[in-house]
Protein backbone atom coordinates (compact mmCIF):
# COMPACT_ATOMS: atom_id res chain seq x y z
CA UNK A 1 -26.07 -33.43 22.01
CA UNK A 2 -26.19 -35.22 18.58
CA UNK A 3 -26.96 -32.92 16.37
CA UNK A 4 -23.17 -30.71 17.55
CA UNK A 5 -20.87 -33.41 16.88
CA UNK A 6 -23.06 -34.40 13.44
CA UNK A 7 -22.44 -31.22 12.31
CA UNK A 8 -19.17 -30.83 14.18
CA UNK A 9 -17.03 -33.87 12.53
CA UNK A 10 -18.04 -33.30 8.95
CA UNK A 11 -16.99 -29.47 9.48
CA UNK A 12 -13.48 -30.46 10.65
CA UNK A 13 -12.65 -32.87 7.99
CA UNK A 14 -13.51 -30.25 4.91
CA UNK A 15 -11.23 -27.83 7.55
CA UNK A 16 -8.13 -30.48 6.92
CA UNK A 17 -9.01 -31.13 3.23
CA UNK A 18 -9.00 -27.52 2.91
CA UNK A 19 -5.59 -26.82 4.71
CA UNK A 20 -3.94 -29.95 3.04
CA UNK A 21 -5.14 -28.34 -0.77
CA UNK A 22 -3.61 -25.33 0.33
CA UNK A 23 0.01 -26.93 1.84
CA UNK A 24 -0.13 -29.03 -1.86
CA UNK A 25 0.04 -25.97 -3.68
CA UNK A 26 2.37 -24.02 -1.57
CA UNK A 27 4.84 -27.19 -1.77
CA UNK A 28 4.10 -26.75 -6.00
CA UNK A 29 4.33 -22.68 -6.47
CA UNK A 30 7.80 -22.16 -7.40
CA UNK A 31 9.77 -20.91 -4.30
CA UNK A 32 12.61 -19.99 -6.46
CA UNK A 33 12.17 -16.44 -6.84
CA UNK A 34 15.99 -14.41 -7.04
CA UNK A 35 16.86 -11.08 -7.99
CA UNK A 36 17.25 -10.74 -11.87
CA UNK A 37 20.40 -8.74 -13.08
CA UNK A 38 21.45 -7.15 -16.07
CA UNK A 39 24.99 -6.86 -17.17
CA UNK A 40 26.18 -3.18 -17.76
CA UNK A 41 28.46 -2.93 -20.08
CA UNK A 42 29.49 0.70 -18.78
CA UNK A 43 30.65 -0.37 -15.21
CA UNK A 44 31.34 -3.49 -16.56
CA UNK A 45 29.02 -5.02 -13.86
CA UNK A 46 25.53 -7.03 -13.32
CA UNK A 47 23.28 -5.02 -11.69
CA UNK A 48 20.20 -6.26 -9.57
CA UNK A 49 16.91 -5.30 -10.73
CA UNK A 50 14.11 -7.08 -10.52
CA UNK A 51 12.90 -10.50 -8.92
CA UNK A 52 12.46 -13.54 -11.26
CA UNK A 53 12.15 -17.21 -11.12
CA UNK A 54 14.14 -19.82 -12.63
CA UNK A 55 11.39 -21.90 -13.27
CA UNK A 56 10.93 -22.23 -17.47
CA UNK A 57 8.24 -19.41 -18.54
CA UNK A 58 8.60 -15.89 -20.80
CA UNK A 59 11.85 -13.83 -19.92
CA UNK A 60 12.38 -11.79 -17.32
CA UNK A 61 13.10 -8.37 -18.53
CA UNK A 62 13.36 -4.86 -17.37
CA UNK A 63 13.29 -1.27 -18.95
CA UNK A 64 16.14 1.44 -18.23
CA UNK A 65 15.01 5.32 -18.73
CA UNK A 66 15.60 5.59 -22.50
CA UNK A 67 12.67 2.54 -22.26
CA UNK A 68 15.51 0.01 -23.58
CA UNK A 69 14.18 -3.73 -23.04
CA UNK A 70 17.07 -5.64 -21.21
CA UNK A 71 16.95 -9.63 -20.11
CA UNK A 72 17.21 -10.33 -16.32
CA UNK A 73 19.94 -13.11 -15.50
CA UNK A 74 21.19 -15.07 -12.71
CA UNK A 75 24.28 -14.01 -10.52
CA UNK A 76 26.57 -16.63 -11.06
CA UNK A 77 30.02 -15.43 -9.35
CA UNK A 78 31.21 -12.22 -11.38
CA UNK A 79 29.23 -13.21 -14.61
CA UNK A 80 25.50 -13.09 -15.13
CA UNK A 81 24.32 -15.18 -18.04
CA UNK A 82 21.89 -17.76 -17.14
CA UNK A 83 18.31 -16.42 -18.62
CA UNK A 84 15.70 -16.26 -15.84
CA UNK A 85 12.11 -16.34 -15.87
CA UNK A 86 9.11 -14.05 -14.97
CA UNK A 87 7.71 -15.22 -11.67
């Protein structure tokens, strides 16, 4: 009835270490992902997109049907000009 629990206790505590390493870098991953628009200058509107994350990294960006590059911004009331990030 030893040898169980020997084998038993050491398995639980890598299970916890394990789960807690995994809850750490859950709580770290950025869990500020948004929708990225792009102001169109046609409608005179910002259009959704594409998700991003406002965490600092290269620009979020997206590519119309005549392949033109555009940067991804946050919604901020009826104006979208704060630069987001890729996620």
């Amino acid at each position: 009835m030893k040898r169980p629990k020997s084998v038993f206790l050491p398995a639980v505590i890598v299970l916890f270490g394990v789960c807690a390493a995994f809850a750490t870098n859950a709580m770290k991953a950025p869990s500020a992902s948004e929708n990225g628009y792009y102001f169109d200058s046609s409608t005179e509107q910002c259009i959704a997109k594409a998700m991003c994350s406002s965490t600092p990294g290269n620009t979020c960006t997206w590519k119309d049907a005549s392949n033109v590059t555009h940067n991804l911004n946050r919604l901020s009331g009826t104006s979208c000009s704060v630069q987001l990030s890729k996620p």
